[in-house]
Structures are given as C-alpha cells and as structure tokens.
N, C-alpha and C. Protein backbone atom coordinates (compact mmCIF):
# COMPACT_ATOMS: atom_id res chain seq x y z
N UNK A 1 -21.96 -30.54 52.68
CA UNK A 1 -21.27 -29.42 53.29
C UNK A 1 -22.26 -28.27 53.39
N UNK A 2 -22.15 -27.82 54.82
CA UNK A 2 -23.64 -26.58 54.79
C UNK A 2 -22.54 -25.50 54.77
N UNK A 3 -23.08 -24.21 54.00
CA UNK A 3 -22.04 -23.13 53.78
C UNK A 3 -23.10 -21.70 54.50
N UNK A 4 -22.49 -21.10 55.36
CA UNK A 4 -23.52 -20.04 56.19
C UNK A 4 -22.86 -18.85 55.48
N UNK A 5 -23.70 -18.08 55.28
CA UNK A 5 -23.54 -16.86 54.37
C UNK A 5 -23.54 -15.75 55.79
N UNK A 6 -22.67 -14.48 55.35
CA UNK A 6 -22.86 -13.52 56.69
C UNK A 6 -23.65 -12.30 56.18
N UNK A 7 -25.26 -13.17 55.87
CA UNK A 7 -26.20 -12.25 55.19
C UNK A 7 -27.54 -11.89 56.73
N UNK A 8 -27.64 -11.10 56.38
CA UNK A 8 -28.55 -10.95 57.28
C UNK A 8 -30.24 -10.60 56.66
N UNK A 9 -31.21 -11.54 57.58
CA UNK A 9 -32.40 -11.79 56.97
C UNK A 9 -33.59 -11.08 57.58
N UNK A 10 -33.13 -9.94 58.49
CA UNK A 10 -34.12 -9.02 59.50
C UNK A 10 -33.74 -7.47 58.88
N UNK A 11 -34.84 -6.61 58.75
CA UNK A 11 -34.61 -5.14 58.11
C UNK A 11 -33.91 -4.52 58.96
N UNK A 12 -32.62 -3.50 58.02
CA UNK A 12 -32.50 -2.51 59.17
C UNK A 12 -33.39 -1.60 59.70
N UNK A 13 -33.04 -1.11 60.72
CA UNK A 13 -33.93 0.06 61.44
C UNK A 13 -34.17 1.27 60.32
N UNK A 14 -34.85 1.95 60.39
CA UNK A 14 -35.08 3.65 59.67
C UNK A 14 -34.58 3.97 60.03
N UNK A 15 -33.43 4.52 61.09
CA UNK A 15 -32.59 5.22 61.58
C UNK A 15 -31.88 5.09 60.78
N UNK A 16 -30.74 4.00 60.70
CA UNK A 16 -29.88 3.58 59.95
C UNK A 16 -29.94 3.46 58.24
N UNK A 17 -31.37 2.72 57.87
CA UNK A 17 -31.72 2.97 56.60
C UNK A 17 -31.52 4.38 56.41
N UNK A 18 -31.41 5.38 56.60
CA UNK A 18 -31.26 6.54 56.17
C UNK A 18 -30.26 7.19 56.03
N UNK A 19 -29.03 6.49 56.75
CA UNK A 19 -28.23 7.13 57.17
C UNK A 19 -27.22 6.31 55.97
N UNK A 20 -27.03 5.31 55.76
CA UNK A 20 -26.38 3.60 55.01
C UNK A 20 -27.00 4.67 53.52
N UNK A 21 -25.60 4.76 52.81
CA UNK A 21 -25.56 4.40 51.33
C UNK A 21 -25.79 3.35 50.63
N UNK A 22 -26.13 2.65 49.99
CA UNK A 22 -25.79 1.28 49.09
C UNK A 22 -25.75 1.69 47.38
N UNK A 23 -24.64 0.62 47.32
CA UNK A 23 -24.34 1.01 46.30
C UNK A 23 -23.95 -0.34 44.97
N UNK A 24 -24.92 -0.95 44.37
CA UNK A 24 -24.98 -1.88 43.85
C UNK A 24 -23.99 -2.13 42.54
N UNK A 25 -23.49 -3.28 42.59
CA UNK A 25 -21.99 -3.77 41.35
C UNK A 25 -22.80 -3.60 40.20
N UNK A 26 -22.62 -3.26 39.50
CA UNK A 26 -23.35 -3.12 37.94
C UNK A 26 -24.41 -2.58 38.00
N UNK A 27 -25.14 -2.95 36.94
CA UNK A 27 -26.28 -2.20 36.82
C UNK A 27 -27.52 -2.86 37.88
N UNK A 28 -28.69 -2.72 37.32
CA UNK A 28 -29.73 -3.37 37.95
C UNK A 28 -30.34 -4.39 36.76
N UNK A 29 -30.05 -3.97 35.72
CA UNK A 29 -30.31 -4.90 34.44
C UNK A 29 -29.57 -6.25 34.68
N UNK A 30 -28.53 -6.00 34.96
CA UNK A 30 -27.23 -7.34 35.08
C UNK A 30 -28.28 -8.03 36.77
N UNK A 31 -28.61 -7.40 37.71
CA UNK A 31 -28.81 -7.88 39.03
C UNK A 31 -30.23 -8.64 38.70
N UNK A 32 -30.87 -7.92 37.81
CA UNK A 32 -32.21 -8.18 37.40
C UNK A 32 -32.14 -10.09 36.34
N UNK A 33 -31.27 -9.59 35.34
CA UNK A 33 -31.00 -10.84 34.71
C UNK A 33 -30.13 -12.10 35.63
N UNK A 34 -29.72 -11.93 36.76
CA UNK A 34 -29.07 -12.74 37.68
C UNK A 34 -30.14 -13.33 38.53
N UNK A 35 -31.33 -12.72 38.88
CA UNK A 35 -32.20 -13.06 39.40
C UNK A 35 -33.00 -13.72 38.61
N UNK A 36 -33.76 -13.66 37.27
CA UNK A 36 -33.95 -14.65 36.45
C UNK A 36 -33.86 -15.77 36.43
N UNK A 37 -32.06 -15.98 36.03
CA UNK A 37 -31.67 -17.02 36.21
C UNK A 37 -31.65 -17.90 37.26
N UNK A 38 -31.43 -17.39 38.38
CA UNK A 38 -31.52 -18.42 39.48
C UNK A 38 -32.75 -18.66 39.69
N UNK A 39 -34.00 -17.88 39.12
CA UNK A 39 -35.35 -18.47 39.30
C UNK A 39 -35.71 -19.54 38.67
N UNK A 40 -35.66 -18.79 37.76
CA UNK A 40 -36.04 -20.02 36.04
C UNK A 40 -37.85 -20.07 36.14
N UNK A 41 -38.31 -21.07 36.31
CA UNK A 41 -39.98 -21.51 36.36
C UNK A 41 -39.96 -21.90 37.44
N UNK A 42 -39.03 -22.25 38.43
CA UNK A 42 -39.34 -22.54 40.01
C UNK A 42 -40.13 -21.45 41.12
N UNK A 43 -40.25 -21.83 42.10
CA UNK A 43 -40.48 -20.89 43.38
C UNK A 43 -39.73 -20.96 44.26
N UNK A 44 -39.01 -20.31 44.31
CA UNK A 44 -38.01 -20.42 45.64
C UNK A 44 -37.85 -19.62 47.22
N UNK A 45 -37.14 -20.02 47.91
CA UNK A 45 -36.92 -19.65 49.33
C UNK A 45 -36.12 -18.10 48.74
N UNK A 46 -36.56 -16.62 49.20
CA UNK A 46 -35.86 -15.37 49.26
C UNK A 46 -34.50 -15.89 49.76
N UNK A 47 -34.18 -16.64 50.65
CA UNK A 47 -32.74 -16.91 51.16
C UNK A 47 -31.85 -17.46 49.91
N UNK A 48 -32.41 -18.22 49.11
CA UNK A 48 -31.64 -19.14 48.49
C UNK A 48 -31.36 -17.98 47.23
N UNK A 49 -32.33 -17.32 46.43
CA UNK A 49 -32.02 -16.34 45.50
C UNK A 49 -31.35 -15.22 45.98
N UNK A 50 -30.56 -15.16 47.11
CA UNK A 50 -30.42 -13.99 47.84
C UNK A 50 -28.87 -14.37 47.61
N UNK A 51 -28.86 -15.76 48.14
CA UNK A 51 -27.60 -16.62 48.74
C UNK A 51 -27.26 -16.67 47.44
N UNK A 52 -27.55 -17.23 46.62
CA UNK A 52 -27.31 -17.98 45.32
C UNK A 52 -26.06 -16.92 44.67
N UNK A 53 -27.04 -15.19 44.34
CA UNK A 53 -26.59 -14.31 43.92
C UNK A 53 -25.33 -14.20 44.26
N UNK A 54 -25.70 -13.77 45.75
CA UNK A 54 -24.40 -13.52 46.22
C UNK A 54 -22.85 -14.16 46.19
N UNK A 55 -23.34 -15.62 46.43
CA UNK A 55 -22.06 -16.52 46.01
C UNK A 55 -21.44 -16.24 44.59
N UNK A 56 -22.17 -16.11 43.77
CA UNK A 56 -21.89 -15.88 42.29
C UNK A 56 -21.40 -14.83 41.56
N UNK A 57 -21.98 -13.71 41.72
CA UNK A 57 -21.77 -12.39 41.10
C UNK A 57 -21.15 -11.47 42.50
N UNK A 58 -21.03 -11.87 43.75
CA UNK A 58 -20.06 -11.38 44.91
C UNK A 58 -21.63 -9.87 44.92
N UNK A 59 -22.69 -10.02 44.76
CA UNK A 59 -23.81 -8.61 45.61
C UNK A 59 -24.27 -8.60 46.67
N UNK A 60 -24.12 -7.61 47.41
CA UNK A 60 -24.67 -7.78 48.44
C UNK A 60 -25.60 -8.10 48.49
N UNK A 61 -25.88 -9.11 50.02
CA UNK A 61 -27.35 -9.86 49.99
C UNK A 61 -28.19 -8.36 50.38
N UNK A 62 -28.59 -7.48 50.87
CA UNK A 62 -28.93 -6.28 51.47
C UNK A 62 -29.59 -5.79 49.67
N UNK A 63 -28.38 -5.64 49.11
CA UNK A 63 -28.73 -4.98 47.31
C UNK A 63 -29.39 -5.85 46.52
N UNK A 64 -29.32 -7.40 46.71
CA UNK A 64 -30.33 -8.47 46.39
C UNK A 64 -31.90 -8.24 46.67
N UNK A 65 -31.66 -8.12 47.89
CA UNK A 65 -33.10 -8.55 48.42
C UNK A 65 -33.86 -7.66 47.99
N UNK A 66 -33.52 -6.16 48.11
CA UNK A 66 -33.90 -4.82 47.82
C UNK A 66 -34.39 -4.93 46.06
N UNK A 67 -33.68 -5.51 45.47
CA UNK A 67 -34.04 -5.58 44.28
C UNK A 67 -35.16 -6.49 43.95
N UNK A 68 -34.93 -7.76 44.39
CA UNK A 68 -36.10 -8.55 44.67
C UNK A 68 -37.53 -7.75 45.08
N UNK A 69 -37.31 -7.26 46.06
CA UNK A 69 -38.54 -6.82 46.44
C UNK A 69 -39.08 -5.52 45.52
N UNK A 70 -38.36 -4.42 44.46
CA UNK A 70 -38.78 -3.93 44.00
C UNK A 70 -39.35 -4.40 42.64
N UNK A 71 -38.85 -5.98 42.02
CA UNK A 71 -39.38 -6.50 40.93
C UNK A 71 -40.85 -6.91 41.76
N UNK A 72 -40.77 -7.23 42.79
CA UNK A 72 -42.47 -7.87 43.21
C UNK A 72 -43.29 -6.32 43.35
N UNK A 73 -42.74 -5.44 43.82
CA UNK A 73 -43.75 -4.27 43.84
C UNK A 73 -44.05 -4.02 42.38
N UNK A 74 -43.02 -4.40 41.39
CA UNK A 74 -43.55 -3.50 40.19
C UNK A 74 -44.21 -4.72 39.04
N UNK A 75 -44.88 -5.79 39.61
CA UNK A 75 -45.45 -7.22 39.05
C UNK A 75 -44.56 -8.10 38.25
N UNK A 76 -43.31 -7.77 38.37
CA UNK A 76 -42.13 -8.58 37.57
C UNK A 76 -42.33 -9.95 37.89
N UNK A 77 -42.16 -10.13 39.51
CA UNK A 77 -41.97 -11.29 40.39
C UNK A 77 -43.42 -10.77 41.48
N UNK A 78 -43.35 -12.52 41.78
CA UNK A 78 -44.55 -12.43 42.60
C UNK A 78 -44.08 -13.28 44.00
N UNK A 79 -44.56 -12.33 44.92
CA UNK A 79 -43.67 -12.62 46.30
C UNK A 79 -45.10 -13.20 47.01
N UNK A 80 -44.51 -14.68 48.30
CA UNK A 80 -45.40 -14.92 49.09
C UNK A 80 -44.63 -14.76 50.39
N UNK A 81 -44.82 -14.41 51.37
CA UNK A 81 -44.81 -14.08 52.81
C UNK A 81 -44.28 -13.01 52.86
N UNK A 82 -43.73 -12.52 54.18
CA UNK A 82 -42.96 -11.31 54.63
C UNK A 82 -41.64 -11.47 53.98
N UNK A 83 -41.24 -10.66 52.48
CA UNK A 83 -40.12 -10.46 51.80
C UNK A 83 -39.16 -10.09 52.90
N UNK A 84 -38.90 -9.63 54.07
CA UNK A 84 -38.05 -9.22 54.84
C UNK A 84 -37.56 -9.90 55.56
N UNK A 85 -38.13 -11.45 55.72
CA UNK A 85 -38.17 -12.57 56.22
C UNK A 85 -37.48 -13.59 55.57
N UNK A 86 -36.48 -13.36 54.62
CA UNK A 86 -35.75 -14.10 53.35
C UNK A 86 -36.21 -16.09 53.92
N UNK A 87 -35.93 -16.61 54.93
CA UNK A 87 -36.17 -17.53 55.27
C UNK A 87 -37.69 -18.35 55.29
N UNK A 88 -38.11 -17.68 55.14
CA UNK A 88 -39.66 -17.74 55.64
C UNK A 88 -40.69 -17.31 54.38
N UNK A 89 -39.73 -16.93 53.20
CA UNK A 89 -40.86 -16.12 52.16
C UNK A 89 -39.93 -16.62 50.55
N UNK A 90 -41.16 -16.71 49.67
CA UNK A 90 -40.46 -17.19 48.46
C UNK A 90 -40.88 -16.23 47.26
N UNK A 91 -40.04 -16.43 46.02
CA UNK A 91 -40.56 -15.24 45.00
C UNK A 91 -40.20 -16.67 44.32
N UNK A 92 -41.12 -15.86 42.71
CA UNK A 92 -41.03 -16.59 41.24
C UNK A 92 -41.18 -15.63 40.18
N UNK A 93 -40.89 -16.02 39.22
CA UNK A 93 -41.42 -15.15 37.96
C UNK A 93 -43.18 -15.08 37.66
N UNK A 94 -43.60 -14.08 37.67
CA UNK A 94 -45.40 -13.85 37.68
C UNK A 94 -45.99 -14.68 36.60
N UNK A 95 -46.20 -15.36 36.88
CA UNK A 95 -47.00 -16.83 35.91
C UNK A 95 -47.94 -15.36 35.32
N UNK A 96 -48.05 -15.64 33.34
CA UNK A 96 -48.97 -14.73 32.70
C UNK A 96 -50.36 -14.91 32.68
C-alpha cells in the first residue's frame, strides 16, 4: 500500500517565508529526540524522516524539515544533497 503524504518538498518563497508563522507541537527537544529515533545508525531519504515524523507525532512536515536542517547546520546530523530537496537528499547522525 503506497500512502502520499500532503507534504511538500520545494521551499517556500521569502515573500511568504516572512509573512507564515510556524509554530511547532512541543518542544524541539521532543522533535529532536523523534528524529533520532527514526534515524538510529542508518542514512536516510529527508522524505522518509520527514514522512515518518509526521505520521507519528502528527508535525508538520515544513517544522520537520526546518529542524532537520538546523541539527545539520549545528553538526548534530550530517546532511548530503540539497536539504530542500527532501526526495533527493539524506541526513544521519554525524559518525564521531
């Protein structure tokens, strides 16, 4: 059974980024430890840790990804391709 998520995997504009509140379910500790878990020691597709979340803990994929990408800016997670590209790009936990 293929299940299509109504996530979207292209950035919004700066127009709009500026204008769009977001406002994430819990903390970032809880979003942070959710992302963990669905990593584990694997490498995965941004879509699938995006998707995964979302099915599970009900976050927006938008407040996912965003978080994702600020654990790879700050060396938490280590991202390969265009993070904005969820399909096309994968994160892991930063091998020590």
């Amino acid at each position: 059974m293929r299940l299509f998520l109504k996530c979207r995997d292209t950035p919004l504009s700066d127009d709009i980024d500026h204008k769009m509140e977001r406002k994430v379910s819990g903390s970032s500790d809880d979003l942070d430890s959710a992302i963990y878990v669905v990593l584990g020691t694997r490498q995965l597709k941004m879509a699938r840790v995006v998707g995964q979340i979302y099915i599970e803990k009900n976050i927006p994929c938008e407040d996912v990804a965003m978080r994702v990408k600020a654990l790879v800016a700050s060396n938490k997670l280590e991202g390969f391709g265009n993070l904005d590209n969820w399909r096309f790009s994968e994160v892991r936990v930063k091998v020590a």
